[in-house]
C-alpha atoms as a PDB file:
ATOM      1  CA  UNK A   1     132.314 131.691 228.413  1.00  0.00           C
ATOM      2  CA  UNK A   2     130.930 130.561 231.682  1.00  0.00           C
ATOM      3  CA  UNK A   3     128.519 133.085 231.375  1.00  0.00           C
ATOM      4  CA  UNK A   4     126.907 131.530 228.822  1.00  0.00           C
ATOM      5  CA  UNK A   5     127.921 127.881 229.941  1.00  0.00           C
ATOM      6  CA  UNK A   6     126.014 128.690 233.142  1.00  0.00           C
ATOM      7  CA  UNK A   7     122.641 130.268 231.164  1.00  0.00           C
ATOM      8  CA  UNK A   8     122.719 127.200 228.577  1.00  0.00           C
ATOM      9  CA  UNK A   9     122.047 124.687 232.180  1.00  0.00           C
ATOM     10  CA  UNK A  10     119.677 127.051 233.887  1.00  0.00           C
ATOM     11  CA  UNK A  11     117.678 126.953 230.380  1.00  0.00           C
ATOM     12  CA  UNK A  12     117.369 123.108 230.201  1.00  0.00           C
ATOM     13  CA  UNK A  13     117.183 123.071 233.942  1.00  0.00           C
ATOM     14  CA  UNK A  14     114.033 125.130 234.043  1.00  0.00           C
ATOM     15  CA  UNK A  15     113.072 122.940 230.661  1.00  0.00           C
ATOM     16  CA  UNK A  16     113.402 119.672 232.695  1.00  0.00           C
ATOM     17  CA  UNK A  17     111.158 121.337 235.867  1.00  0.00           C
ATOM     18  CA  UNK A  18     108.919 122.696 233.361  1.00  0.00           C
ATOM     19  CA  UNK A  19     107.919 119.206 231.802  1.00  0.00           C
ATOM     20  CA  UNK A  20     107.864 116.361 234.474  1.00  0.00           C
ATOM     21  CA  UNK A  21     104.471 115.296 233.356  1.00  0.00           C
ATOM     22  CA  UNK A  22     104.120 111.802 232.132  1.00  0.00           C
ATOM     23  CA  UNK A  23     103.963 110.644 228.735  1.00  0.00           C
ATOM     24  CA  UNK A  24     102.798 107.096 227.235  1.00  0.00           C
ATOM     25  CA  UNK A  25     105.222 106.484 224.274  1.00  0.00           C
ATOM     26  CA  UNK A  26     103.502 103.549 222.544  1.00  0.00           C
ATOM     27  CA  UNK A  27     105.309 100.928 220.824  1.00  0.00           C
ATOM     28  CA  UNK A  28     104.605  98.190 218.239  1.00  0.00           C
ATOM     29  CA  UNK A  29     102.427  95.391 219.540  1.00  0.00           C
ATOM     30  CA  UNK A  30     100.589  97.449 222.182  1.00  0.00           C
ATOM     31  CA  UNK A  31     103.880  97.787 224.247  1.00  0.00           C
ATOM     32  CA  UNK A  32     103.455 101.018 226.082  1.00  0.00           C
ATOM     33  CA  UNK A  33     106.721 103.569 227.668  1.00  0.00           C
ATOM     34  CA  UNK A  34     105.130 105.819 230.694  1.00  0.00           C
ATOM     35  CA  UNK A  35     107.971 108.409 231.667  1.00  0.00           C
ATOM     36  CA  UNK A  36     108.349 112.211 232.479  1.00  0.00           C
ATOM     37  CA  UNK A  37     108.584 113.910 229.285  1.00  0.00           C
ATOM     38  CA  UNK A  38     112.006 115.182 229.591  1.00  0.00           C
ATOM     39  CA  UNK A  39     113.201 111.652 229.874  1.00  0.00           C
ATOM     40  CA  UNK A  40     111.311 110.492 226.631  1.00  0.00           C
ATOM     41  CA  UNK A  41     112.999 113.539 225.217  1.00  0.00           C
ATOM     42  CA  UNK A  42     116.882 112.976 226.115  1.00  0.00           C
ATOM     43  CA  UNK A  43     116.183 109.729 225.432  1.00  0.00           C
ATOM     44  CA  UNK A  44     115.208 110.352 221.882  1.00  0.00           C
ATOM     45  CA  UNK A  45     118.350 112.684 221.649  1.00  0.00           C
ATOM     46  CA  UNK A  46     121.179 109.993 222.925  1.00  0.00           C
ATOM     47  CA  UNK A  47     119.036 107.249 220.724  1.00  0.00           C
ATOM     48  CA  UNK A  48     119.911 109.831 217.706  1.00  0.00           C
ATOM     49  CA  UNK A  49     123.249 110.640 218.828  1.00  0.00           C
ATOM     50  CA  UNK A  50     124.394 106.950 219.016  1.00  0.00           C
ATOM     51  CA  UNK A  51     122.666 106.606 216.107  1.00  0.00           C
ATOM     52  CA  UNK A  52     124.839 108.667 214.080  1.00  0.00           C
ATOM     53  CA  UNK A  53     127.714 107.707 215.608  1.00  0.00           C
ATOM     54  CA  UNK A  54     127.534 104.505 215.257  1.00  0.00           C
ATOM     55  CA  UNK A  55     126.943 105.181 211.318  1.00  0.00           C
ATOM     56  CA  UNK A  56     129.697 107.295 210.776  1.00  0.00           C
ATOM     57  CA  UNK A  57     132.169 104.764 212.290  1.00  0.00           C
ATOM     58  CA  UNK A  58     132.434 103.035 208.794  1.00  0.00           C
ATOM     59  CA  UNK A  59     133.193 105.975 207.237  1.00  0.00           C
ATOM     60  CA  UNK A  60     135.474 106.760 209.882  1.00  0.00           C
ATOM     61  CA  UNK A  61     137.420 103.523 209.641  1.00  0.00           C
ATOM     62  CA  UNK A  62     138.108 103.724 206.252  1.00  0.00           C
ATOM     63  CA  UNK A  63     139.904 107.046 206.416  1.00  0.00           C
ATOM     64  CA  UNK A  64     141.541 106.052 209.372  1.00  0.00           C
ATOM     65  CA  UNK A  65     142.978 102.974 207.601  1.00  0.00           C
ATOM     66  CA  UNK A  66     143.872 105.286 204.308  1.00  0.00           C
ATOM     67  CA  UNK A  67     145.708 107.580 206.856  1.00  0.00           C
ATOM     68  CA  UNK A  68     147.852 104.527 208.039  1.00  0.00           C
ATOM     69  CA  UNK A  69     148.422 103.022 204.179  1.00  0.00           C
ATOM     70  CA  UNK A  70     149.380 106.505 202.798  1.00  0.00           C
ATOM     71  CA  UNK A  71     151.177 108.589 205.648  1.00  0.00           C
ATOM     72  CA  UNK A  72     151.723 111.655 203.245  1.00  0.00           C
ATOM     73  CA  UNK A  73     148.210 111.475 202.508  1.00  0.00           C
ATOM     74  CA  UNK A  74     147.607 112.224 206.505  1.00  0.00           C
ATOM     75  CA  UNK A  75     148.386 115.266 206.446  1.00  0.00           C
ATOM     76  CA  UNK A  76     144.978 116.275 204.670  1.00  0.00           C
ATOM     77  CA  UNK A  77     143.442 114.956 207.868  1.00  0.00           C
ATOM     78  CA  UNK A  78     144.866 116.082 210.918  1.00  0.00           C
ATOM     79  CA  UNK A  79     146.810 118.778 209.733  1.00  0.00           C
ATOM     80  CA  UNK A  80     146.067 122.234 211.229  1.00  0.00           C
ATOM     81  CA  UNK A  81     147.961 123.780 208.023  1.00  0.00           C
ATOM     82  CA  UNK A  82     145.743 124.710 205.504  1.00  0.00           C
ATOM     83  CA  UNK A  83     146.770 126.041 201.890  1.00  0.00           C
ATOM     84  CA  UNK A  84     147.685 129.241 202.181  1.00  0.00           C
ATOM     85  CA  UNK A  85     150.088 128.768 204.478  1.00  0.00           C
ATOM     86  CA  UNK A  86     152.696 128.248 201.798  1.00  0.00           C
ATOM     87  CA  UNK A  87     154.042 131.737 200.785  1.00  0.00           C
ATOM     88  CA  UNK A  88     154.291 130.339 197.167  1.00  0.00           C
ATOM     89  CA  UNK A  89     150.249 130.218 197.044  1.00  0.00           C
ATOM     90  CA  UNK A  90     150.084 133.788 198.430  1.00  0.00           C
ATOM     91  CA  UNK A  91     147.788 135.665 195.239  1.00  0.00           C
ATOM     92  CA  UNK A  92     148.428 139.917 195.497  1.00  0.00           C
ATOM     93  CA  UNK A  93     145.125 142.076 194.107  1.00  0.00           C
ATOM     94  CA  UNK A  94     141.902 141.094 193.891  1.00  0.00           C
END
């Protein structure tokens, strides 16, 4: 595992030394973004990431709060028991 741990840094690392030119990211209103271009790039990806957090946190919420009003509903969500652990749902054959 840190094997491939190790080779997943060395391949952004020689990503990130690969691509320190500079970029002009231009904005509305002729507002204009000079960086290296691996900045402009993780930037875009932790803009997207807390993008999509930050949506899902509804979602979130509300099963977090149906988890509290029904407690043998919470199972279903942080169980690590799925179905067929119950011998009685066991099917023999096909």
């Amino acid at each position: 595992m840190w094997l491939l741990k190790a080779a997943i840094f060395f391949t952004l690392f020689a990503f990130a030394l690969n691509n320190q030119q500079t970029v002009a990211v231009k904005f509305f209103f002729g507002t204009l973004w000079q960086a290296p271009l691996v900045l402009v790039v993780l930037a875009a990806f932790a803009f997207g990431l807390a993008l999509g957090v930050l949506l899902m946190m509804p979602r979130w919420w509300k099963k977090r709060k149906a988890a509290r009003r029904h407690p043998a509903d919470a199972s279903a969500f942080g169980s690590s028991k799925s179905v067929t652990d119950n011998p009685s749902t066991y099917h023999h054959g096909l």
